[in-house]
C-alpha atoms as a PDB file:
ATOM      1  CA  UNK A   1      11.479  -6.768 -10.547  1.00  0.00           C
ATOM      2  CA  UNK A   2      11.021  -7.936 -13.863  1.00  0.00           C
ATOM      3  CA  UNK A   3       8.233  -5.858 -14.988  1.00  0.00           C
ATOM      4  CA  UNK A   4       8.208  -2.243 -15.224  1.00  0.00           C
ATOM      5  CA  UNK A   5       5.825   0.174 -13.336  1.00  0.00           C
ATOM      6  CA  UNK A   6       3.010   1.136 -15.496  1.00  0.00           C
ATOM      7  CA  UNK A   7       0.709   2.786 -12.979  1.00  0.00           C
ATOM      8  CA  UNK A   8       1.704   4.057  -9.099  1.00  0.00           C
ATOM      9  CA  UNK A   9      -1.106   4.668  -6.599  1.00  0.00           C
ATOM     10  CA  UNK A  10       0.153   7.080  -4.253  1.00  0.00           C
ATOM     11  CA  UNK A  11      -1.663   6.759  -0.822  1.00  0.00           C
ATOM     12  CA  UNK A  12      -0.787   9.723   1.612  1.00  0.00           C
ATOM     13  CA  UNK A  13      -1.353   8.350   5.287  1.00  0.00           C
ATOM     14  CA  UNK A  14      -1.337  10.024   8.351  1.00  0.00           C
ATOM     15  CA  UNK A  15      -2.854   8.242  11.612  1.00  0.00           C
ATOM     16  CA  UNK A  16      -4.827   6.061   9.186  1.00  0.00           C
ATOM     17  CA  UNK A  17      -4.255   2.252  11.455  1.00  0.00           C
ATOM     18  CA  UNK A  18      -7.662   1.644  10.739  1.00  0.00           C
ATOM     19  CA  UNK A  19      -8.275   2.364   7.476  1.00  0.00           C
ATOM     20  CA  UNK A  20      -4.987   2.147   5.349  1.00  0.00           C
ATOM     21  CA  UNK A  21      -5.628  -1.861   5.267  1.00  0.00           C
ATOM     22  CA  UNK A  22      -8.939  -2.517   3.856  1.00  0.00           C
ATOM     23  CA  UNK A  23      -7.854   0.806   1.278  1.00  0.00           C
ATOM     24  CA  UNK A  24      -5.042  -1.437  -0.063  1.00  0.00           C
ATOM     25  CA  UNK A  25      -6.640  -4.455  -0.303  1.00  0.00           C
ATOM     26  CA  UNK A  26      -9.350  -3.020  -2.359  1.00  0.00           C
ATOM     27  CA  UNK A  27      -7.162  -1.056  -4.804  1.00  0.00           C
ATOM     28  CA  UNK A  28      -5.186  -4.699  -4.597  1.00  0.00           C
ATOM     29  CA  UNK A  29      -8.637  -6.844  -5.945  1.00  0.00           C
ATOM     30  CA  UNK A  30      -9.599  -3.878  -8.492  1.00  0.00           C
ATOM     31  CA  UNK A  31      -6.180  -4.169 -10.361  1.00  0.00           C
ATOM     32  CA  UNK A  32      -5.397  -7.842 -10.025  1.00  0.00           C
ATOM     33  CA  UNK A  33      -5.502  -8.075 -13.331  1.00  0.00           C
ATOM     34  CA  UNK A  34      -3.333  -5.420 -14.301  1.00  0.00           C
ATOM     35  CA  UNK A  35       0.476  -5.918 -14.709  1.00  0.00           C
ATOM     36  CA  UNK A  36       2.961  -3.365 -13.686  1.00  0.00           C
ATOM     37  CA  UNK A  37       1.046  -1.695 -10.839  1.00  0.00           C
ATOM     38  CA  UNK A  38       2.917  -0.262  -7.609  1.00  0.00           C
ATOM     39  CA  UNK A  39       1.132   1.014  -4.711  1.00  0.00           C
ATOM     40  CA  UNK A  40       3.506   3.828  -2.846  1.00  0.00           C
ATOM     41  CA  UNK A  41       1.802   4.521   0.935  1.00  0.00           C
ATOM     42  CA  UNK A  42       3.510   8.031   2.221  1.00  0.00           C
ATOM     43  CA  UNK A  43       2.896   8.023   6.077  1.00  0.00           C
ATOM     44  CA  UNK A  44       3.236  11.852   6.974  1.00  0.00           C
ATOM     45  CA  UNK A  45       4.814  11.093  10.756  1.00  0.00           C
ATOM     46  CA  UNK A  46       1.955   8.796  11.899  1.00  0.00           C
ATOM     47  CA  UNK A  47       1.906   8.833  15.599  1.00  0.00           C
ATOM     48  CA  UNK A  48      -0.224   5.619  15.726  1.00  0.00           C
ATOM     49  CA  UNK A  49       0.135   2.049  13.616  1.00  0.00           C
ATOM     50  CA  UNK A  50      -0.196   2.971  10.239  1.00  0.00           C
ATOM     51  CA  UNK A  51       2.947   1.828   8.974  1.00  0.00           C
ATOM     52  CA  UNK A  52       3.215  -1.331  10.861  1.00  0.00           C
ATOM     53  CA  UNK A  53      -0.496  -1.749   9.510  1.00  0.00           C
ATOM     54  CA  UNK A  54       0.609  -1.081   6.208  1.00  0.00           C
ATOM     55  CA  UNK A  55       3.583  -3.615   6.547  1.00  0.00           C
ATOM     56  CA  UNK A  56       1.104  -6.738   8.118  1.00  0.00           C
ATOM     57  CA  UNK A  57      -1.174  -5.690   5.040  1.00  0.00           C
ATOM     58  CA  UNK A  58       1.613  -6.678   2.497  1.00  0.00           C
ATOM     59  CA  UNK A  59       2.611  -9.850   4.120  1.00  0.00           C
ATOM     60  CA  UNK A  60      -0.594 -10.675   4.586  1.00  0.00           C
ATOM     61  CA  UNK A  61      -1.736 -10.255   1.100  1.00  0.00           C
ATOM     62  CA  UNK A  62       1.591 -11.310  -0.558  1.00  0.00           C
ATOM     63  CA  UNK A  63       1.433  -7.736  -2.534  1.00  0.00           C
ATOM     64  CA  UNK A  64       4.831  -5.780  -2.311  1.00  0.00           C
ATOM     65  CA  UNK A  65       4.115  -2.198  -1.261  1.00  0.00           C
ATOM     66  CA  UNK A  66       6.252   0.852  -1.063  1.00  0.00           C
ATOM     67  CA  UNK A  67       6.196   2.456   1.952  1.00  0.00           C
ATOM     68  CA  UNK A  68       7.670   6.167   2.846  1.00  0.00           C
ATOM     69  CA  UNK A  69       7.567   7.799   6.046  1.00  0.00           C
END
């Protein structure tokens, strides 16, 4: 990366598949224009698609998100 992280959103996720997408693609548009900006989705032991949700959301919106579980 050649910038540095200015700002992190941390997202905590737990059996979120259906709303962890459009959440990331709206903090996405609101800091487009912001450099340096990392968004860090924790998924607490999801039983249901939130990470692969979270993953698909990424490609799809060529963003590069960190995800734990």
């Amino acid at each position: 990366m050649s910038q540095s992280v200015s700002v992190s959103i941390v997202i905590p996720a737990k059996n979120e598949q259906d709303n962890v997408p459009a959440l990331i693609q709206e903090i996405h548009h609101a800091l487009a224009g912001y450099p340096g900006v990392e968004i860090v989705v924790v998924d607490d032991g999801s039983s249901d698609l939130t990470l692969e949700r979270v993953i698909h959301t990424a490609h799809a919106t060529g963003i590069t998100l960190v995800g734990i579980r």
